[in-house]
Protein backbone atom coordinates (compact mmCIF):
# COMPACT_ATOMS: atom_id res chain seq x y z
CA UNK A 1 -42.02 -92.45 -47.30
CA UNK A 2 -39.78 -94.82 -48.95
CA UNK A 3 -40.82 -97.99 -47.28
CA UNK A 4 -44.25 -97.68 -48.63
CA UNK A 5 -42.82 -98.54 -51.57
CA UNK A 6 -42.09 -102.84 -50.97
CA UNK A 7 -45.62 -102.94 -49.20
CA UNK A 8 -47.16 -101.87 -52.76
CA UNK A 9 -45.19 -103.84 -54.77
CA UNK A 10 -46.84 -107.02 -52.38
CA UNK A 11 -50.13 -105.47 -52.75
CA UNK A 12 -49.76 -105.47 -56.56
CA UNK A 13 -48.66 -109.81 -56.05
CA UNK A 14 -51.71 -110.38 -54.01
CA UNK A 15 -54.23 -110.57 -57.10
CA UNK A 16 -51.94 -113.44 -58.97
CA UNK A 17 -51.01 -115.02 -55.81
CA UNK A 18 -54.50 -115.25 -55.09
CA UNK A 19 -55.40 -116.23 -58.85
CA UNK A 20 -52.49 -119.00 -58.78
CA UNK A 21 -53.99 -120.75 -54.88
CA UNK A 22 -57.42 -120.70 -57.00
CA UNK A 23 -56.10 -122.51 -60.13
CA UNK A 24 -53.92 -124.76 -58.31
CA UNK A 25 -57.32 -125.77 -56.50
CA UNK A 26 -59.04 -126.40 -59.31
CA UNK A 27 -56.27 -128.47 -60.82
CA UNK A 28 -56.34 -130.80 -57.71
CA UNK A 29 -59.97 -130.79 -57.68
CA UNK A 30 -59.94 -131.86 -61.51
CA UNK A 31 -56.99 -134.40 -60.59
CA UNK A 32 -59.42 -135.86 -57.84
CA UNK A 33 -62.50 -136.31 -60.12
CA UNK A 34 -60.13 -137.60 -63.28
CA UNK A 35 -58.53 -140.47 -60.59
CA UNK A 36 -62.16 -140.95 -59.44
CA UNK A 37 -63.46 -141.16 -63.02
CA UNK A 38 -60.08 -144.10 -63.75
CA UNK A 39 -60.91 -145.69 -60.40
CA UNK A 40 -65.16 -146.15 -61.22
CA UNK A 41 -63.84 -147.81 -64.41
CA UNK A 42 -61.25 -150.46 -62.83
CA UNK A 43 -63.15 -153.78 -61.90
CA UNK A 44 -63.64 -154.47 -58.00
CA UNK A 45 -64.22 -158.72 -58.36
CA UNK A 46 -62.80 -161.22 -60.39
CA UNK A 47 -64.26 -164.54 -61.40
CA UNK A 48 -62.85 -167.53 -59.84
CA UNK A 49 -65.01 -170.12 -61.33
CA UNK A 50 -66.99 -172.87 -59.71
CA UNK A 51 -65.64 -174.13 -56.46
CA UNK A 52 -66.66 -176.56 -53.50
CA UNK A 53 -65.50 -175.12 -50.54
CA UNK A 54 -66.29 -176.31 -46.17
CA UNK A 55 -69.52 -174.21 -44.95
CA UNK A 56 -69.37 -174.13 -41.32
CA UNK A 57 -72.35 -173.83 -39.31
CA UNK A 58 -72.01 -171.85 -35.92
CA UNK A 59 -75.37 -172.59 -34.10
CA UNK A 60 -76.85 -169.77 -32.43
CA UNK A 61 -79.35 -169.10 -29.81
CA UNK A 62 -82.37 -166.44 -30.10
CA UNK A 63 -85.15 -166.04 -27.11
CA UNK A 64 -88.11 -167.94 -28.89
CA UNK A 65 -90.57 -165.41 -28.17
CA UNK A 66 -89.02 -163.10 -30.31
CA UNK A 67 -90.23 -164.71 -33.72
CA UNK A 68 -93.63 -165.51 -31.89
CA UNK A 69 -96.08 -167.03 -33.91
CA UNK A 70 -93.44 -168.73 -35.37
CA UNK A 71 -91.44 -171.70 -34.20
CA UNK A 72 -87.55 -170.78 -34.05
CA UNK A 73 -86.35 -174.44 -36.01
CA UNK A 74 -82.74 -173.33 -35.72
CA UNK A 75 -80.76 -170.72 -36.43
CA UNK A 76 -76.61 -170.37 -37.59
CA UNK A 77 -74.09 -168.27 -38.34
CA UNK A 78 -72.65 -169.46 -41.74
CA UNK A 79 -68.64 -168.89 -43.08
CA UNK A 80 -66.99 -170.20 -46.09
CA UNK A 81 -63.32 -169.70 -46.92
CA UNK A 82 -64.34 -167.99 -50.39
CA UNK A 83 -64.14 -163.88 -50.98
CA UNK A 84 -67.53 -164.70 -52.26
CA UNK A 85 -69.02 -165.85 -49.77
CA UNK A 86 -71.22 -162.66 -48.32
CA UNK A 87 -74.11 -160.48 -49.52
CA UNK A 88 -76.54 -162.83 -49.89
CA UNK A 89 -79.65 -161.02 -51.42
CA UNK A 90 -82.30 -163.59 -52.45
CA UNK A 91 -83.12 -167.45 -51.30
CA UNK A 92 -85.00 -170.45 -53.15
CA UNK A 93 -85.04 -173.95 -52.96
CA UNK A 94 -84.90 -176.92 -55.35
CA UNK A 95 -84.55 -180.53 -55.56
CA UNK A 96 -81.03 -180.15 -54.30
CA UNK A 97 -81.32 -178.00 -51.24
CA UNK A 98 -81.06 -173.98 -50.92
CA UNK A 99 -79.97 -171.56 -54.09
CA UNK A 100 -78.64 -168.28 -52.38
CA UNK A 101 -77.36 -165.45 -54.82
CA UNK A 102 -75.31 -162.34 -53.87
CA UNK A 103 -75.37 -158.97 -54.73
CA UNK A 104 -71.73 -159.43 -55.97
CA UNK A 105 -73.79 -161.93 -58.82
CA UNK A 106 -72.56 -165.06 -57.11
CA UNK A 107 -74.56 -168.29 -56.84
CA UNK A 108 -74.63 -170.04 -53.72
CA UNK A 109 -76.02 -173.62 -53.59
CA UNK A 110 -76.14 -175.82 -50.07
CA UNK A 111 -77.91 -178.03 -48.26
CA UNK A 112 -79.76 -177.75 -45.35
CA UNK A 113 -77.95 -178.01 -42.20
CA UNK A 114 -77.86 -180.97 -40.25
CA UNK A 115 -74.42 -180.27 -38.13
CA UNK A 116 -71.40 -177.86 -37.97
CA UNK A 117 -69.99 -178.69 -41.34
CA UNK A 118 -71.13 -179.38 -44.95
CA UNK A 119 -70.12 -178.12 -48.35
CA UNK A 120 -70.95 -175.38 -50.74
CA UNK A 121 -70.34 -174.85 -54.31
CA UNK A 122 -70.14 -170.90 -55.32
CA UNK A 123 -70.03 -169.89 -58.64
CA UNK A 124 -70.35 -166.30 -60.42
CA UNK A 125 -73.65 -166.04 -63.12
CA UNK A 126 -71.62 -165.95 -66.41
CA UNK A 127 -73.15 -163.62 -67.92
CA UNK A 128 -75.86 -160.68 -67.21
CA UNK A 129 -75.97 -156.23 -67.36
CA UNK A 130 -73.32 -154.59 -67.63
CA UNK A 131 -69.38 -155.20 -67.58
CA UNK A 132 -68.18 -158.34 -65.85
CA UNK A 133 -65.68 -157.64 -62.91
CA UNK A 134 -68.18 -154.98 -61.38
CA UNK A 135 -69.93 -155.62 -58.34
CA UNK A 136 -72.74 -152.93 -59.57
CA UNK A 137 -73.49 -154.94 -63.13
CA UNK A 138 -74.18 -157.93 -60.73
CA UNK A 139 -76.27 -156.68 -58.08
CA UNK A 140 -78.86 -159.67 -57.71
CA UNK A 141 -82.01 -159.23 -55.55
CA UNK A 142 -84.65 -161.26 -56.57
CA UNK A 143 -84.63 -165.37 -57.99
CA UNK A 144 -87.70 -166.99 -58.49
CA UNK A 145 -87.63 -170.63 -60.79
CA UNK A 146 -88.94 -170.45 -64.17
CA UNK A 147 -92.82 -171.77 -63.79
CA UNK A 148 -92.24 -173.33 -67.38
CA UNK A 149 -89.24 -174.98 -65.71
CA UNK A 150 -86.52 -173.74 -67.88
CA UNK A 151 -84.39 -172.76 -64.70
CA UNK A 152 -84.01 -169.22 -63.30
CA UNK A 153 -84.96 -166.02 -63.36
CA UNK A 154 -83.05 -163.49 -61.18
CA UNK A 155 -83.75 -159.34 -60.84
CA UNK A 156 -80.51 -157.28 -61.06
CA UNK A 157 -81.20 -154.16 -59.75
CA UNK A 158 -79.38 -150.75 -60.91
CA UNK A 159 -79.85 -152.29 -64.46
CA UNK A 160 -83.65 -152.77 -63.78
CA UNK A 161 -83.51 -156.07 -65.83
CA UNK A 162 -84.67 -159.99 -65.78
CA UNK A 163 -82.22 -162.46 -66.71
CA UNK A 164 -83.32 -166.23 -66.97
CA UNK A 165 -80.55 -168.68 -66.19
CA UNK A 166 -80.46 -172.37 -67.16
CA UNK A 167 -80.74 -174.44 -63.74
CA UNK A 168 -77.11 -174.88 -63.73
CA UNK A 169 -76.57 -171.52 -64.05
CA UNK A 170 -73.95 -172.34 -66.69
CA UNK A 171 -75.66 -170.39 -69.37
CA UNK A 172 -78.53 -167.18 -69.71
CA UNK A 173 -81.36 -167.71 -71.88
CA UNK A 174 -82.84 -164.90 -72.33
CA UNK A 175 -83.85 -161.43 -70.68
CA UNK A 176 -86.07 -158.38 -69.80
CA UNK A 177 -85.00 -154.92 -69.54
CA UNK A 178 -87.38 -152.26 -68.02
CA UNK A 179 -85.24 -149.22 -68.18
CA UNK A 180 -82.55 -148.09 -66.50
CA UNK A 181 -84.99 -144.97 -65.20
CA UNK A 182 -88.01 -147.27 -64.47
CA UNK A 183 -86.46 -147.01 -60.64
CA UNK A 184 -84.05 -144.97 -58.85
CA UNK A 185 -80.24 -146.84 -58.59
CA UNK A 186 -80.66 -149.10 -55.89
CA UNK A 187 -84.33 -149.04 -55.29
CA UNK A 188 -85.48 -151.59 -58.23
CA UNK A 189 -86.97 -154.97 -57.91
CA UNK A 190 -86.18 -156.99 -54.45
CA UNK A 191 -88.65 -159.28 -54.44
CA UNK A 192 -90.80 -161.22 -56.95
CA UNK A 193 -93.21 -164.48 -57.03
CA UNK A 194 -93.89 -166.28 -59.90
CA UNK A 195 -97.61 -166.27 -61.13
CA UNK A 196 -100.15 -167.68 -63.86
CA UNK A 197 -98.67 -165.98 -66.83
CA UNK A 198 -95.88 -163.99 -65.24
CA UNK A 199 -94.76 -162.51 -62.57
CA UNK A 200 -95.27 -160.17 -58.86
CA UNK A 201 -92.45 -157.58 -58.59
CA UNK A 202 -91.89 -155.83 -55.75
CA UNK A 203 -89.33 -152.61 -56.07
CA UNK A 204 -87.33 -151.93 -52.82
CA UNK A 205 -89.20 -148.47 -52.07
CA UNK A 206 -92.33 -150.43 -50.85
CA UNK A 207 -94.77 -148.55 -51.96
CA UNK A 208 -95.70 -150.57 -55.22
CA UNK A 209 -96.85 -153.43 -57.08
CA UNK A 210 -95.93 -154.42 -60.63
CA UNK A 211 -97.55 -157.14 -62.16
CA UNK A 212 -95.84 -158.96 -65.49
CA UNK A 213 -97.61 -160.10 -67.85
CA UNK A 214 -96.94 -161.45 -71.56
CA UNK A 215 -94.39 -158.57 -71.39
CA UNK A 216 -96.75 -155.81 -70.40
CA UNK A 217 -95.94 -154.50 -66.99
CA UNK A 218 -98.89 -153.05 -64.64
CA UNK A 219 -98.39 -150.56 -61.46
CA UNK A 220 -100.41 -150.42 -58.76
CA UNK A 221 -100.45 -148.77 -55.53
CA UNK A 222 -99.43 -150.61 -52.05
CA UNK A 223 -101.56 -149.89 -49.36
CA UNK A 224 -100.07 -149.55 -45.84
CA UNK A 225 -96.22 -149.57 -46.60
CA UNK A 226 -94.06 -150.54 -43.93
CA UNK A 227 -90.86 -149.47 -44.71
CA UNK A 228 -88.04 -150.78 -47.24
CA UNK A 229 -88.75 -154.59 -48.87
CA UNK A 230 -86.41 -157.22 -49.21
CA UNK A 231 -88.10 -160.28 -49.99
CA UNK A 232 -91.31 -162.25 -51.10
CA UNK A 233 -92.45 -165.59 -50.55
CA UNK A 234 -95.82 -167.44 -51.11
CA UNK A 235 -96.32 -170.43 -48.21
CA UNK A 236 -97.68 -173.72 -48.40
CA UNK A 237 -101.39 -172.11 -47.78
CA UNK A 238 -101.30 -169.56 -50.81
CA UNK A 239 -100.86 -166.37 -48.83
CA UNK A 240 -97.61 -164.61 -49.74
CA UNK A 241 -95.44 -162.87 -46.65
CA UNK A 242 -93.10 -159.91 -47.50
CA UNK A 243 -89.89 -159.73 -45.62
CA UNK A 244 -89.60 -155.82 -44.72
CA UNK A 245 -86.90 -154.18 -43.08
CA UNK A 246 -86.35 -150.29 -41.28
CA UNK A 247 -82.60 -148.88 -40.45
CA UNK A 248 -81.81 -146.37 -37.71
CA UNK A 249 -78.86 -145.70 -35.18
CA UNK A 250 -80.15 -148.54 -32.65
CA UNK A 251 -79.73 -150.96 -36.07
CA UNK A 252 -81.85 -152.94 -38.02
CA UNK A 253 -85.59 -154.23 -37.42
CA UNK A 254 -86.96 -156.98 -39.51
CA UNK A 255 -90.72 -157.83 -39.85
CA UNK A 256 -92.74 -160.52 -41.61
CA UNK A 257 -95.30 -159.42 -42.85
CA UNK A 258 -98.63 -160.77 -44.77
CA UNK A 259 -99.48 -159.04 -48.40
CA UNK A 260 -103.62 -158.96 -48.35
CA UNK A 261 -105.95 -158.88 -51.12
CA UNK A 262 -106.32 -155.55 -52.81
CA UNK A 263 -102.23 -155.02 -52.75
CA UNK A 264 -102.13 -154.19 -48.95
CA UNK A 265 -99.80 -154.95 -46.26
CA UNK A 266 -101.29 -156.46 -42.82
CA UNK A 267 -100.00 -156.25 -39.44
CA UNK A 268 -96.13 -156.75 -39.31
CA UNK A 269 -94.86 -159.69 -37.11
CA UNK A 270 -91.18 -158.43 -35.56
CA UNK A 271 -88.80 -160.77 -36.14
CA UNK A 272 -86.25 -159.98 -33.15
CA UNK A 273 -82.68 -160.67 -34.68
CA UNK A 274 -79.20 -159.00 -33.81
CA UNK A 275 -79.30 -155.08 -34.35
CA UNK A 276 -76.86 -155.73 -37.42
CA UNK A 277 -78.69 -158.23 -39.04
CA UNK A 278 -79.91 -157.49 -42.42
CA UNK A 279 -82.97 -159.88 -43.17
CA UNK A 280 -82.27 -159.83 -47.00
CA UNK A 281 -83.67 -163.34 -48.23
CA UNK A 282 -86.53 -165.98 -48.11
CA UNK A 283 -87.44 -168.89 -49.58
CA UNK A 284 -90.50 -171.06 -48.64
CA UNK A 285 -91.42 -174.75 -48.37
CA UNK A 286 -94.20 -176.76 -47.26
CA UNK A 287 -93.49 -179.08 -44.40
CA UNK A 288 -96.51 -181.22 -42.45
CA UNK A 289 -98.74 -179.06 -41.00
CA UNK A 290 -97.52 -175.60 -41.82
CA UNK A 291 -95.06 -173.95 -44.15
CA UNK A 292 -90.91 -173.85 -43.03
CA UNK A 293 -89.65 -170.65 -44.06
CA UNK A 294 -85.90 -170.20 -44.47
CA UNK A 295 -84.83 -166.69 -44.17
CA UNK A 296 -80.59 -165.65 -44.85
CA UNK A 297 -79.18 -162.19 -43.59
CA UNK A 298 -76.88 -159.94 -45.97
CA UNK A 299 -73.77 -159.61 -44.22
CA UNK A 300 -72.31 -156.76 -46.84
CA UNK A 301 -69.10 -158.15 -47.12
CA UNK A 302 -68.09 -156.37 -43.81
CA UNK A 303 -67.57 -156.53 -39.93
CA UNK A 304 -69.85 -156.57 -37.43
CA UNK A 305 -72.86 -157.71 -39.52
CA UNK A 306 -73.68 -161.17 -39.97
CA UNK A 307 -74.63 -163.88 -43.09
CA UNK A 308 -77.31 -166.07 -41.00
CA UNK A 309 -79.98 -168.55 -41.87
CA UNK A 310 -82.38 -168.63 -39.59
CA UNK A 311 -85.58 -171.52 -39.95
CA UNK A 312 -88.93 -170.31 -38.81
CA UNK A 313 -92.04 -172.90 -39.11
CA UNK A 314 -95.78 -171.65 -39.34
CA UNK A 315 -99.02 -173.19 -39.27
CA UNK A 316 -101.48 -173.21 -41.64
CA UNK A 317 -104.43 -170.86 -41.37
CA UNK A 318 -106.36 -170.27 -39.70
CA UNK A 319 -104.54 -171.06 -36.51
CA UNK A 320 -101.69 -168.99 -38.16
CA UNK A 321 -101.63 -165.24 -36.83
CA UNK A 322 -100.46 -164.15 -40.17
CA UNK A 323 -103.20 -163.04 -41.59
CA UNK A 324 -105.70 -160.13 -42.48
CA UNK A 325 -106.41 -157.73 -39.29
């Protein structure tokens, strides 16, 4: 009967042995979250300033009847020696050649390829939302020039806000902020066309359009949605083409595809890139005969995907199969 007497005494231990594995669990838990909490506040870039650095071009080789109705003009691969270099997220053009900015808020200016090598200057915007140093305050998705010609105006998404940039992008000018609710974190503005009086916006979600004008901001349906948006551009013609994209386990599918009157989306045209290619930017520009569009891939700053820029020339209408069904 007297050996009962240790197995109580471990019975009566079980209670604050339990109690003590449950507090020390919440204590790591709580150590977890507070290194978490330091870690979201430690900046994940720095700012190297301007810099011209090589851009190599690494031609590459698509079947042709993959972009059909369009022409494949070329397509490359594009490196830079520069941490910066990556994530490209919109596409214009000016005077000098093509503007590409980054989700990572870097500018990328170059010109347009004519061999294996050239030269790119990369600089960070110097200002906009948020902290510097944080790849989240700098999330650019949209740049569209400023019609009154005052330089740049580029969507940062997560902030929901328009910053306009002088052309150098040396200095902001000014800005719009629609609320950091007006979308969900990472499903804000993506793509957006300058108009008479303002501006097309076009939120990532796909399933609306927001019209800016003198500072009032109108929503209206879009008809037909096709899956996530990533870009806008309006060709030589005056018909606008939305670059829209879908994810699954065989990859990504990109589409062209033509935004109709009455904020509707037409038939989309596949545009047959590598599964991990991330159609993420487009600029337009009229050539003889048609409209060249220039279209760059996001590589997300990580193996296998891919930063691209791929040249795809259209006729006018109405020879042009993008158009209304």
């Amino acid at each position: 009967m007297r050996a009962a007497g240790p197995i109580e005494a471990e019975r009566s231990l079980q209670p604050a042995f339990r109690k003590t594995i449950f507090f020390s669990h919440l204590m790591l838990l709580g150590l977890i979250g507070l290194f978490a909490w330091w870690l979201d506040g430690q900046p994940d870039q720095l700012s190297l300033g301007p810099r011209k650095v090589a851009l190599r071009f690494e031609p590459l080789h698509f079947d042709q009847a993959g972009f059909a109705p369009f022409r494949l003009a070329g397509a490359w691969r594009l490196t830079a020696d520069d941490p910066r270099f990556g994530g490209v997220s919109a596409l214009a053009l000016d005077e000098a050649g093509l503007v590409a900015v980054t989700d990572a808020g870097g500018v990328i200016r170059f010109a347009r390829p004519t061999g294996r090598l050239s030269t790119a200057v990369i600089r960070d915007v110097p200002t906009g939302p948020g902290r510097p140093g944080f790849k989240r305050h700098r999330d650019i998705e949209a740049l569209v020039l400023d019609p009154s010609g005052r330089g740049w105006w580029a969507a940062f998404e997560n902030h929901n806000q328009l910053w306009l940039y002088d052309r150098d992008f040396s200095r902001a000018l000014g800005h719009i902020d629609f609320g950091r609710r007006r979308w969900p974190r990472n499903k804000g503005i993506e793509a957006m066309l300058a108009e008479p009086g303002g501006f097309l916006l076009l939120p990532e979600a796909g399933t609306q359009v927001i019209r800016l004008r003198a500072g009032r901001m109108r929503a209206s349906p879009l008809g037909n949605p096709v899956g996530r948006l990533s870009e806008a551009v309006r060709l030589s013609d005056g018909r606008v083409a939305v670059l829209a994209r879908t994810a699954s386990f065989r990859g990504f599918r990109n589409a062209l595809v033509p935004l109709l009157p009455g904020d509707h989306l037409g038939r989309p045209i596949a545009l047959s890139l590598g599964p991990f290619d991330n159609g993420e930017a487009l600029a337009a520009e009229p050539i003889a005969g048609g409209t060249r569009l220039w279209l760059m891939t996001d590589d997300n700053f990580s193996w296998p995907m891919r930063t691209l820029l791929v040249a795809l020339d259209l006729p006018s209408a109405p020879r042009s199969q993008l158009k209304p069904n």
